[in-house]
C-alpha atoms as a PDB file:
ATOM      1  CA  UNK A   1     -33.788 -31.867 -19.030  1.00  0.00           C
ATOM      2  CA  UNK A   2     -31.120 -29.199 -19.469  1.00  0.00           C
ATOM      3  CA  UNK A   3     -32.017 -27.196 -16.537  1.00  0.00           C
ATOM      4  CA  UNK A   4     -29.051 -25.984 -14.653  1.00  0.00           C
ATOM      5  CA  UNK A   5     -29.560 -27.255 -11.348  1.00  0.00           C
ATOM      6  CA  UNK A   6     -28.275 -25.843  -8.015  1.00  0.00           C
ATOM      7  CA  UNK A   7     -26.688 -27.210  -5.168  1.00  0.00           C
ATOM      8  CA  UNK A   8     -26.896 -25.878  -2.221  1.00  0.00           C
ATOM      9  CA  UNK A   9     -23.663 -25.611  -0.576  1.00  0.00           C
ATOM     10  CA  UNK A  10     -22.158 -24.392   2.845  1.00  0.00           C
ATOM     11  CA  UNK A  11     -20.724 -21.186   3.932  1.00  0.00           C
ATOM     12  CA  UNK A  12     -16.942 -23.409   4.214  1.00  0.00           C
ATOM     13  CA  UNK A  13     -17.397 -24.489   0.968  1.00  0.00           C
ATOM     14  CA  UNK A  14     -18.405 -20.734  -0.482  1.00  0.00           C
ATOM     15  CA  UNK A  15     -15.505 -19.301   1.892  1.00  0.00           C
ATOM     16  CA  UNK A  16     -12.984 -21.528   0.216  1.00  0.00           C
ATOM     17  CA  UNK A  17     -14.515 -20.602  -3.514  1.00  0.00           C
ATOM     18  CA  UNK A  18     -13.847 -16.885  -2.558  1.00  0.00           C
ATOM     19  CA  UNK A  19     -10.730 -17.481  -1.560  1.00  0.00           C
ATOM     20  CA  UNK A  20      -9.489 -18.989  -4.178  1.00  0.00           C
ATOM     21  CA  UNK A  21     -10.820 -16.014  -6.434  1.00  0.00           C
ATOM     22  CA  UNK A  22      -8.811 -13.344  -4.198  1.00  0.00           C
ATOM     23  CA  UNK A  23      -5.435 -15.861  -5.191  1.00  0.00           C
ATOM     24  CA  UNK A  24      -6.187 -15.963  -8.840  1.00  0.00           C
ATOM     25  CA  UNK A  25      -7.299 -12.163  -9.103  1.00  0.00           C
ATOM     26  CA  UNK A  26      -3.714 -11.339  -7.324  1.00  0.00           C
ATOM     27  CA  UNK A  27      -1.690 -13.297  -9.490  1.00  0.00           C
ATOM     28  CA  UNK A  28      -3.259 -11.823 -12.325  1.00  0.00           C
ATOM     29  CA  UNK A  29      -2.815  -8.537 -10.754  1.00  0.00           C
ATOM     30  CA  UNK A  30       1.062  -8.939 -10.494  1.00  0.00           C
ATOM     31  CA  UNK A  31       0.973 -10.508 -14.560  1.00  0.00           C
ATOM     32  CA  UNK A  32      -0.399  -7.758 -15.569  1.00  0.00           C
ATOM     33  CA  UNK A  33       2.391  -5.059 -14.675  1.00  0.00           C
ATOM     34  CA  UNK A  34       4.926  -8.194 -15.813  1.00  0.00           C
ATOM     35  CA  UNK A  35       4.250 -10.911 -17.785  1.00  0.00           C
ATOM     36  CA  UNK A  36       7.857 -13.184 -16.013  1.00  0.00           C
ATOM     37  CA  UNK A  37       6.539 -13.800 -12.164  1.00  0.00           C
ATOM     38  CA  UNK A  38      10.160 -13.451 -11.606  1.00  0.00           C
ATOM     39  CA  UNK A  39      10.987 -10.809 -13.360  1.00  0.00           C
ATOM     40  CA  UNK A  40       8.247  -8.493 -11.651  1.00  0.00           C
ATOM     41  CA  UNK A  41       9.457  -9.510  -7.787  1.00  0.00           C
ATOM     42  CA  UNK A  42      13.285  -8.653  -9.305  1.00  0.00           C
ATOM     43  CA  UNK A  43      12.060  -5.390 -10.792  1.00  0.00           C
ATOM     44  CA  UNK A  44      10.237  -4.780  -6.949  1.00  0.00           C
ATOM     45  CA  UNK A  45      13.384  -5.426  -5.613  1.00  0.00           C
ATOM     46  CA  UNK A  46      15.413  -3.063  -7.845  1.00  0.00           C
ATOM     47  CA  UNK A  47      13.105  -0.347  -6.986  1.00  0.00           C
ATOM     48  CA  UNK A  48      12.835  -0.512  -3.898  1.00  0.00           C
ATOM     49  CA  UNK A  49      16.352  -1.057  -3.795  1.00  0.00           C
ATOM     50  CA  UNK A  50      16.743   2.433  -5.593  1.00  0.00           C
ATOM     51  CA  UNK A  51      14.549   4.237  -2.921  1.00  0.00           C
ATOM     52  CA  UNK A  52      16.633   3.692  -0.582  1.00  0.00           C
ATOM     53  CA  UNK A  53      20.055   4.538  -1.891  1.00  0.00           C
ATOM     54  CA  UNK A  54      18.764   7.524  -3.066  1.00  0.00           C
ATOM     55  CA  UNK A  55      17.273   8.501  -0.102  1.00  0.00           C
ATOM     56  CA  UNK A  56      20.521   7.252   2.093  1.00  0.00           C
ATOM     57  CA  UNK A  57      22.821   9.332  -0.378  1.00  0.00           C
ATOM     58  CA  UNK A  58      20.433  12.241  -0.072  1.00  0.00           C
ATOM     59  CA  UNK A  59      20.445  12.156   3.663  1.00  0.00           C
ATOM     60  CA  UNK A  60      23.819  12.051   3.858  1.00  0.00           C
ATOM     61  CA  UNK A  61      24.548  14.586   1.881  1.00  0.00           C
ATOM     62  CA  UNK A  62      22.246  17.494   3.352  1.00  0.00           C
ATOM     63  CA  UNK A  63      23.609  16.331   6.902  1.00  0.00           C
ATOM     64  CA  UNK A  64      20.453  14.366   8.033  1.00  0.00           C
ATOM     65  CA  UNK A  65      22.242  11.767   9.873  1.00  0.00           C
ATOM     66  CA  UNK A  66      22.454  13.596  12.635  1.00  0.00           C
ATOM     67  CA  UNK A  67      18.842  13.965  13.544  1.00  0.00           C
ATOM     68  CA  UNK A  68      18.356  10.165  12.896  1.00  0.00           C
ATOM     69  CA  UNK A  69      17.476   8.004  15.961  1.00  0.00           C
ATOM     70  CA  UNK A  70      20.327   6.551  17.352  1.00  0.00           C
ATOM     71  CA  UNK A  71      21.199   2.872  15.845  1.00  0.00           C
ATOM     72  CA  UNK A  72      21.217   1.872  12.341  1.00  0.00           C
ATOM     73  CA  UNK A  73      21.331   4.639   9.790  1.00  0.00           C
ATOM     74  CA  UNK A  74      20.290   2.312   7.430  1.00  0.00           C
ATOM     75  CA  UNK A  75      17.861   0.256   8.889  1.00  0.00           C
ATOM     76  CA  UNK A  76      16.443   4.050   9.888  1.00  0.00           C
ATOM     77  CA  UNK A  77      16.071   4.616   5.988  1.00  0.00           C
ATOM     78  CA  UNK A  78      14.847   1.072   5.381  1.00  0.00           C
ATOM     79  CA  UNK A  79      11.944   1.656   8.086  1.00  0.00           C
ATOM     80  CA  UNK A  80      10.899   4.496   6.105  1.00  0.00           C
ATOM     81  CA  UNK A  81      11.235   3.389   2.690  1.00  0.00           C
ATOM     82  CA  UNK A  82       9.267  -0.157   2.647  1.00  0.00           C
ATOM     83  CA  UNK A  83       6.906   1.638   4.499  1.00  0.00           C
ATOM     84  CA  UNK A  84       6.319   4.136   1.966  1.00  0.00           C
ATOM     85  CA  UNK A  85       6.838   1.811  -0.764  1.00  0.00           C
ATOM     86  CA  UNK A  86       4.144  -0.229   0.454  1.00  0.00           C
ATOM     87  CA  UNK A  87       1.472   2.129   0.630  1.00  0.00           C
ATOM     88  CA  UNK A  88       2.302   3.764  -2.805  1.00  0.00           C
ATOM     89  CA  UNK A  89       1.970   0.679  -4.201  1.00  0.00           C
ATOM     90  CA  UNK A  90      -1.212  -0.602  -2.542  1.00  0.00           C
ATOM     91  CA  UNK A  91      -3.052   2.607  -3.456  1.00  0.00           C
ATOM     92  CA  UNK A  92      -1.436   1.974  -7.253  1.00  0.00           C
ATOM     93  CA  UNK A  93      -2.422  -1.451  -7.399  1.00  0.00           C
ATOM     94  CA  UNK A  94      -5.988  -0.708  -5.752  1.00  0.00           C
ATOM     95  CA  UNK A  95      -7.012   2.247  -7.668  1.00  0.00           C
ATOM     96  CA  UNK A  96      -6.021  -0.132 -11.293  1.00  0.00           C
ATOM     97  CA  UNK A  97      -8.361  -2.854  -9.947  1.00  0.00           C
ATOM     98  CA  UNK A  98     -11.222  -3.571 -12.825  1.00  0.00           C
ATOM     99  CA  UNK A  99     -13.842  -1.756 -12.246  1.00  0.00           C
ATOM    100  CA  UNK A 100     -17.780  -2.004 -13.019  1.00  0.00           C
ATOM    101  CA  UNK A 101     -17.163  -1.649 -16.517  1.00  0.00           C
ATOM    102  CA  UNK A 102     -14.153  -4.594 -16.743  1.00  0.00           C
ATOM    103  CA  UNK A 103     -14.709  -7.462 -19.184  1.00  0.00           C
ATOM    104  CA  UNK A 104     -14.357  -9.614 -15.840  1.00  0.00           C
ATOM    105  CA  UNK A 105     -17.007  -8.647 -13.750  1.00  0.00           C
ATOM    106  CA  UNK A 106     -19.102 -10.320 -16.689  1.00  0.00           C
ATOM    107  CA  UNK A 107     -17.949 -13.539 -15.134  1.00  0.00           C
ATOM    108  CA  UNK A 108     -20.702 -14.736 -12.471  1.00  0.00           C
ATOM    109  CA  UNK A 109     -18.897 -15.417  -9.635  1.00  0.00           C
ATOM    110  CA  UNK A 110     -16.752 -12.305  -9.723  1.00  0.00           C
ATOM    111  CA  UNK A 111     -17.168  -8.960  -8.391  1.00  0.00           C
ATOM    112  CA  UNK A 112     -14.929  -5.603  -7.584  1.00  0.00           C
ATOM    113  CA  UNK A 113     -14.407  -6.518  -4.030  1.00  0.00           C
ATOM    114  CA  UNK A 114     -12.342  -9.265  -4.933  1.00  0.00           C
ATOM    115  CA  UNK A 115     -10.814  -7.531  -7.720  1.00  0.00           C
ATOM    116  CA  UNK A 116      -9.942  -5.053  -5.212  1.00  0.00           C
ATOM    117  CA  UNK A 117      -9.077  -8.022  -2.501  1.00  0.00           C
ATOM    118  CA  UNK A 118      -6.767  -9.512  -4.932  1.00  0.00           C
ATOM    119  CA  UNK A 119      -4.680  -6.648  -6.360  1.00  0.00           C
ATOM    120  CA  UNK A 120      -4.130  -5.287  -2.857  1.00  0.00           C
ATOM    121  CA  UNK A 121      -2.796  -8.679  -1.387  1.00  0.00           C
ATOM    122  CA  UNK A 122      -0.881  -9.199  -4.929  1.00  0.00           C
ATOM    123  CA  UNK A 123       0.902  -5.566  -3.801  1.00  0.00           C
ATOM    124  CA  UNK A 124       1.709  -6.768  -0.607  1.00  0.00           C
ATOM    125  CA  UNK A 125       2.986 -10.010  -1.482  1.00  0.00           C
ATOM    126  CA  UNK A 126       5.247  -8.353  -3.969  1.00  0.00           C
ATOM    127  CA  UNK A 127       6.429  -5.654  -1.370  1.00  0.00           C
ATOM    128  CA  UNK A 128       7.010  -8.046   1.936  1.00  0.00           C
ATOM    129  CA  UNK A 129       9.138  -9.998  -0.437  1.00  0.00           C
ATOM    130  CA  UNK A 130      11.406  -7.266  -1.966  1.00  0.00           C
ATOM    131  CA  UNK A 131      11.720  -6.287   1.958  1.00  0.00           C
ATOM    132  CA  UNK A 132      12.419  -9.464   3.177  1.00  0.00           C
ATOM    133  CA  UNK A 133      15.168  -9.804   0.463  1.00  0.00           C
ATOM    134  CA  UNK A 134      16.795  -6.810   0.916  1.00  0.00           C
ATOM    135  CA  UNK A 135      17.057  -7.016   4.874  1.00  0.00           C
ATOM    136  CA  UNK A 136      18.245 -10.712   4.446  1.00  0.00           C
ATOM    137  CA  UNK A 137      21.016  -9.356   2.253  1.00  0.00           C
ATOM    138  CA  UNK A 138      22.066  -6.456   4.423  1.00  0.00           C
ATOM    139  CA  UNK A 139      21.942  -8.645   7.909  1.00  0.00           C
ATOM    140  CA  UNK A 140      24.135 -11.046   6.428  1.00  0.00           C
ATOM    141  CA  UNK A 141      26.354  -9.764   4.101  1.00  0.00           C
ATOM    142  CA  UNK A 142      26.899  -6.201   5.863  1.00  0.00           C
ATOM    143  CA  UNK A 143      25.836  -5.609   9.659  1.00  0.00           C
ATOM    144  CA  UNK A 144      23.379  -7.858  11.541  1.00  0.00           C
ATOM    145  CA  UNK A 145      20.391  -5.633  12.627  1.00  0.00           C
ATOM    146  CA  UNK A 146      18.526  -5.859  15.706  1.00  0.00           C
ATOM    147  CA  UNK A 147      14.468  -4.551  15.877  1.00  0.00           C
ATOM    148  CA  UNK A 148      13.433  -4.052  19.156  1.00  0.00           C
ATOM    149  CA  UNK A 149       9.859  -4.870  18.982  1.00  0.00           C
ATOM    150  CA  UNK A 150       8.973  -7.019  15.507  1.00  0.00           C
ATOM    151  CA  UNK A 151       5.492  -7.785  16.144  1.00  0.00           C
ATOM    152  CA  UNK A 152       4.972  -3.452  16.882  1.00  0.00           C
ATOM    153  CA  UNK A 153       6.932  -2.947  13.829  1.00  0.00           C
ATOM    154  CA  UNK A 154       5.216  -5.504  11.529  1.00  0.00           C
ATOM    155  CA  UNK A 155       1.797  -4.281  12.844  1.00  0.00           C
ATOM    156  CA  UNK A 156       2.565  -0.519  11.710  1.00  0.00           C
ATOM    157  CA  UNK A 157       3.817  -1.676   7.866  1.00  0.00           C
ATOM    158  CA  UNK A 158       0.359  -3.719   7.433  1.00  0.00           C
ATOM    159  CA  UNK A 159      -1.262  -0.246   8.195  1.00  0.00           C
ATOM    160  CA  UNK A 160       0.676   1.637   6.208  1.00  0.00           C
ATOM    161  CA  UNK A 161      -0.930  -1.015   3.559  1.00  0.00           C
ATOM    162  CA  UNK A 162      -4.094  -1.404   4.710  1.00  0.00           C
ATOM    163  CA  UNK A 163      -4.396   2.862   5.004  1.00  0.00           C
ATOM    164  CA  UNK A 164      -3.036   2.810   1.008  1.00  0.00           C
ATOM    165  CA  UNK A 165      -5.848   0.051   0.450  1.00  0.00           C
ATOM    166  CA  UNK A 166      -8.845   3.010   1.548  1.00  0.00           C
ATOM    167  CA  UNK A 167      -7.168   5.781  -0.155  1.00  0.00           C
ATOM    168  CA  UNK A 168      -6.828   3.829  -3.319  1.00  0.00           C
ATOM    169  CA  UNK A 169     -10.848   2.682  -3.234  1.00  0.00           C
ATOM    170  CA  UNK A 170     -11.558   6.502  -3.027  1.00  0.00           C
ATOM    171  CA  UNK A 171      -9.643   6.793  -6.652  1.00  0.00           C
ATOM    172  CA  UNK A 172     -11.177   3.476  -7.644  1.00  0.00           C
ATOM    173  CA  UNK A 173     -14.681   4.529  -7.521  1.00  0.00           C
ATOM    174  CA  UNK A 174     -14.001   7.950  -9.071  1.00  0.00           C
ATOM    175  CA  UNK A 175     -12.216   6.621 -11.929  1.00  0.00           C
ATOM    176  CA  UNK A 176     -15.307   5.694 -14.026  1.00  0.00           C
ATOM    177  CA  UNK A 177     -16.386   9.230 -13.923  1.00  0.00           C
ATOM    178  CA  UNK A 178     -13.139  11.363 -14.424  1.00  0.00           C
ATOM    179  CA  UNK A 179     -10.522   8.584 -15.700  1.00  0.00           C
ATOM    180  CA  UNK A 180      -7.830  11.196 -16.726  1.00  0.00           C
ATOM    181  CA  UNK A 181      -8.235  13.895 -13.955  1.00  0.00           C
ATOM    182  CA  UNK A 182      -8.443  11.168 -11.314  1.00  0.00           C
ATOM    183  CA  UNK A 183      -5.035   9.411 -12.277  1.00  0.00           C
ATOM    184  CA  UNK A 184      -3.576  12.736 -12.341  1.00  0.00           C
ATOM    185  CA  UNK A 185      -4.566  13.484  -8.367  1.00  0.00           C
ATOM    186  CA  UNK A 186      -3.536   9.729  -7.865  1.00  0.00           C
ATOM    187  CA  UNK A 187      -0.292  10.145  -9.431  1.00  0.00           C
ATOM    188  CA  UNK A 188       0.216  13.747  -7.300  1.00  0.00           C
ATOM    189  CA  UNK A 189      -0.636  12.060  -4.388  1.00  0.00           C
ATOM    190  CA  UNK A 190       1.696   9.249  -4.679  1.00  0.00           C
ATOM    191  CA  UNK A 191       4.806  12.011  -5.680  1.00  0.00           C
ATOM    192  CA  UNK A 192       3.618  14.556  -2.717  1.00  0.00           C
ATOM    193  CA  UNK A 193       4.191  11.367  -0.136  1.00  0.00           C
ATOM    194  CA  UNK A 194       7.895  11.159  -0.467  1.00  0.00           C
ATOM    195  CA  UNK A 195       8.099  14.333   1.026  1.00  0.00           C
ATOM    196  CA  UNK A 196       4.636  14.543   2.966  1.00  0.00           C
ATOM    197  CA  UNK A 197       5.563  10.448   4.596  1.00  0.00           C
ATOM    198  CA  UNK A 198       7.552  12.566   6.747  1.00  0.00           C
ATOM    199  CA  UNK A 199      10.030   9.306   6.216  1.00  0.00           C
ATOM    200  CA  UNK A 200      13.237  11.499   6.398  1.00  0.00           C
ATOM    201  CA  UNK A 201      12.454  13.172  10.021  1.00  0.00           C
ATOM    202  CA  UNK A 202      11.510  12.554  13.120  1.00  0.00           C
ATOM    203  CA  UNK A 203       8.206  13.569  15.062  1.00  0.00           C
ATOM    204  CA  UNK A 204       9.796  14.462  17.779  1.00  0.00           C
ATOM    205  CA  UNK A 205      12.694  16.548  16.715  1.00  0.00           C
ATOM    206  CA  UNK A 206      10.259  19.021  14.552  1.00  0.00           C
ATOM    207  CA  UNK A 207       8.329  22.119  15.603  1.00  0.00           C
ATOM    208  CA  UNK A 208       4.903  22.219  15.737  1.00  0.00           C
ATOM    209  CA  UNK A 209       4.241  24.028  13.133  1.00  0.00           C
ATOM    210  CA  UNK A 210       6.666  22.094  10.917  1.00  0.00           C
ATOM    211  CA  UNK A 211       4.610  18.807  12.370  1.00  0.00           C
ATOM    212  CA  UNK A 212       1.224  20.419  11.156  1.00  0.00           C
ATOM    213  CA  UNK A 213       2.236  19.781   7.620  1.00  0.00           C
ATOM    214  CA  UNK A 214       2.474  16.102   8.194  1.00  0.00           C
ATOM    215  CA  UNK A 215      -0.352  15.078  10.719  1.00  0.00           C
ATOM    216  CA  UNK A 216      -2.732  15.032   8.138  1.00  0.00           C
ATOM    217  CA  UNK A 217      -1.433  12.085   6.756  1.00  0.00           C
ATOM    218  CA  UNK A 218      -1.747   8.555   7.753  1.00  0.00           C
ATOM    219  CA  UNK A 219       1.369   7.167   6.443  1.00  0.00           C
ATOM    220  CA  UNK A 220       3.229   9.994   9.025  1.00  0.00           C
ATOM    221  CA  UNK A 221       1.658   8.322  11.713  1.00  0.00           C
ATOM    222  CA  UNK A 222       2.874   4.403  10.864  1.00  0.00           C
ATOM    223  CA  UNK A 223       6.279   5.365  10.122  1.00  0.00           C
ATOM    224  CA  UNK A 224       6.611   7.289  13.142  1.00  0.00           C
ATOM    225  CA  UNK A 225       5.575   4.539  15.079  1.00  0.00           C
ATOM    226  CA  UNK A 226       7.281   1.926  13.150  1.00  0.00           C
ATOM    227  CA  UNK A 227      10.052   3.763  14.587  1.00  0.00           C
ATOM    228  CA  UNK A 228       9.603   2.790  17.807  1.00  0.00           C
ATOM    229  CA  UNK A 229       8.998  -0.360  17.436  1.00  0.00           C
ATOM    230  CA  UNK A 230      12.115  -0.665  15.252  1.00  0.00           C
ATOM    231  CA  UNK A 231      14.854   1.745  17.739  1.00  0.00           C
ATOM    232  CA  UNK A 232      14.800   1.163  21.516  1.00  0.00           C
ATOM    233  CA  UNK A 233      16.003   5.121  21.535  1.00  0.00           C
ATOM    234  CA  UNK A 234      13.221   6.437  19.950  1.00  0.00           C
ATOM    235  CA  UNK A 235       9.671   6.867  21.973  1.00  0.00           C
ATOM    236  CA  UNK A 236       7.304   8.715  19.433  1.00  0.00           C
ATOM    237  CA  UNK A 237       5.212  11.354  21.166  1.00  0.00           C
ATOM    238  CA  UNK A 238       3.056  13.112  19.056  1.00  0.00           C
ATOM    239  CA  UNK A 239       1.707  10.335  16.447  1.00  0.00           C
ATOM    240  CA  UNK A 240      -0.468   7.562  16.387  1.00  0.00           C
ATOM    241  CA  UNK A 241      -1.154   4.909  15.257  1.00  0.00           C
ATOM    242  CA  UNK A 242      -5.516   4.979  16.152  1.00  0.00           C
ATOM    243  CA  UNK A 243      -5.408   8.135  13.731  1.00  0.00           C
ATOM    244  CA  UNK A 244      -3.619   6.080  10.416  1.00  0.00           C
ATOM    245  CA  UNK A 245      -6.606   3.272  11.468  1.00  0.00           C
ATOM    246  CA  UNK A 246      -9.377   5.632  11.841  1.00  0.00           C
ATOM    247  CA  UNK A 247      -8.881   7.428   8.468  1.00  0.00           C
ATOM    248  CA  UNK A 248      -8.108   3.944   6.891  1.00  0.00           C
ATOM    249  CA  UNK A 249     -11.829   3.121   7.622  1.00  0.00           C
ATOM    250  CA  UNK A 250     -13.133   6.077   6.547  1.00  0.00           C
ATOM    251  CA  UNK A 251     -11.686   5.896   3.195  1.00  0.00           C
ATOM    252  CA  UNK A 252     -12.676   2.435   2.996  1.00  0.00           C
ATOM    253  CA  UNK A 253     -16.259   3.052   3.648  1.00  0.00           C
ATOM    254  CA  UNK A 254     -16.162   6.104   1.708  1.00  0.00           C
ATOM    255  CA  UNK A 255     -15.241   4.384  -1.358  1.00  0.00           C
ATOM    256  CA  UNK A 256     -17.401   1.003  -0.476  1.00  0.00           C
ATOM    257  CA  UNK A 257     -19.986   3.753  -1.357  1.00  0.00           C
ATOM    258  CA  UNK A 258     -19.222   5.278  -3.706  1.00  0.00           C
ATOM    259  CA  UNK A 259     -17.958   2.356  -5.855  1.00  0.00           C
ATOM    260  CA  UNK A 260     -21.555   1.094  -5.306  1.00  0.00           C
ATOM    261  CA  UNK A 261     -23.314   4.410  -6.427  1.00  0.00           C
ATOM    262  CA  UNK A 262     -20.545   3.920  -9.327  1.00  0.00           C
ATOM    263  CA  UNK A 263     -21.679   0.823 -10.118  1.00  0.00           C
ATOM    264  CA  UNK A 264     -25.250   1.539 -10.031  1.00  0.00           C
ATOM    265  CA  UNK A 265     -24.511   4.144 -13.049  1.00  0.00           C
ATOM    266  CA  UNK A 266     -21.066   3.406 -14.669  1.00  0.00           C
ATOM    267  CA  UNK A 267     -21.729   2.044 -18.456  1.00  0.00           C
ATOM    268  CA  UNK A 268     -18.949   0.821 -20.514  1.00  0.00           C
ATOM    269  CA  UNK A 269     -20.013   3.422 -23.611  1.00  0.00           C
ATOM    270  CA  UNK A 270     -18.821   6.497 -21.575  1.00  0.00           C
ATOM    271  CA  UNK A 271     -15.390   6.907 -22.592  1.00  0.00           C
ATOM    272  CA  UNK A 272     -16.340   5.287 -26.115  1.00  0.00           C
ATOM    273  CA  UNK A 273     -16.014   8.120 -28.906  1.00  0.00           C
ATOM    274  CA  UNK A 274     -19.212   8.600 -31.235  1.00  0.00           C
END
């Protein structure tokens, strides 16, 4: 009489139901860093606001401009920046995803991919908007700006985010094991990219063994080739963009497995002191 009875139901209907999990585990990804929804996309804005006068001020000062494509100076920075702001972030918000051990995963239909789903769409919400904003404001209220090839250029900063999306699972399934020690090499990772992005040169303008300390990385790659999407000057040469994918999908299988070896052993009396 008190039987819980199930429905079958069809794969639209089970689509939609996931779906609407991903939206609710991203909103309560972006509450948690801020309780004021508007408050937390001001505070995006304001820092990534502060990236890039820092990094304009810098580049000015040590005489970069001069081996900046031709164009824009600022929209040169702003290519960088977002770029690298958005893949920062999405291994950040990734890598703080609840985990096999979270008080929600006790809830039936909910399970670490779409905690993972959510918090990395919550990141890129947050980021596409403080971009949007900030190029709004500096078309019309400074210079208008002109991008050669949008679609290109939109294509390379949703890799830069989807290759911070397999980095991040790597650090999400080791964090159960090595919490501490983990966020350290997350945190060292995220500083080392402002320098090893490669956002403040060119691909084409350094020697190759200056160039061999960036290829490794995948963000290198999309920002490079953001670039020429962005400039019609600029033709990059020695990156690409097949290389940021490739390693994007190893990291994300990597960590697929690894967060389901984690989850096979992870128990929520490990960190718990006796």
């Amino acid at each position: 009489m008190f039987r819980h009875k199930r429905y079958e139901r069809s794969w639209i209907s089970l689509g939609y139901e996931t779906l609407e999990l991903i939206y609710h585990a991203g909103v309560r990804t972006l509450r948690k860093s801020n309780h004021n929804a508007i408050l937390g996309l001001v505070m995006a804005i304001v820092q990534s606001l502060i990236m890039l006068l820092v990094m304009y001020f810098m580049m000015s000062l040590f005489g970069m401009r001069r081996v900046a494509v031709r164009g824009d100076f600022m929209l040169y920075v702003m290519s960088g920046v977002f770029m690298f702001m958005t893949h920062i972030k999405a291994i950040g918000a990734v890598a703080s995803a609840d985990g096999p051990t979270s008080a929600m995963m006790m809830h039936a239909p909910m399970n670490p991919i779409i905690s993972i789903m959510g918090a990395a769409l919550g990141s890129l919400y947050q980021q596409t908007l403080a971009a949007s904003v900030i190029l709004f404001v500096y078309h019309a209220a400074f210079t208008p700006i002109t991008i050669d090839e949008p679609v290109g250029m939109l294509g390379m900063y949703l890799l830069s985010w989807f290759a911070g999306i397999g980095i991040g699972m790597v650090f999400l399934s080791a964090m159960p094991w090595q919490p501490e020690g983990v966020g350290i090499l997350k945190t060292l990772y995220q500083r080392a990219n402002v320098i090893a992005s490669g956002k403040m040169v060119l691909a084409n303008n350094l020697q190759p063994s200056r160039r061999d300390w960036f290829d490794w990385n995948p963000l290198f790659h999309t920002i490079d080739q953001g670039r020429g999407y962005v400039f019609l000057n600029y033709t990059p040469r020695y990156t690409h963009y097949d290389y940021a994918i490739y390693f994007s999908l190893v990291c994300i299988m990597i960590g697929l497995m690894a967060e389901f070896f984690t989850r096979q052993h992870a128990s929520a009396s490990w960190n718990k002191r006796h």
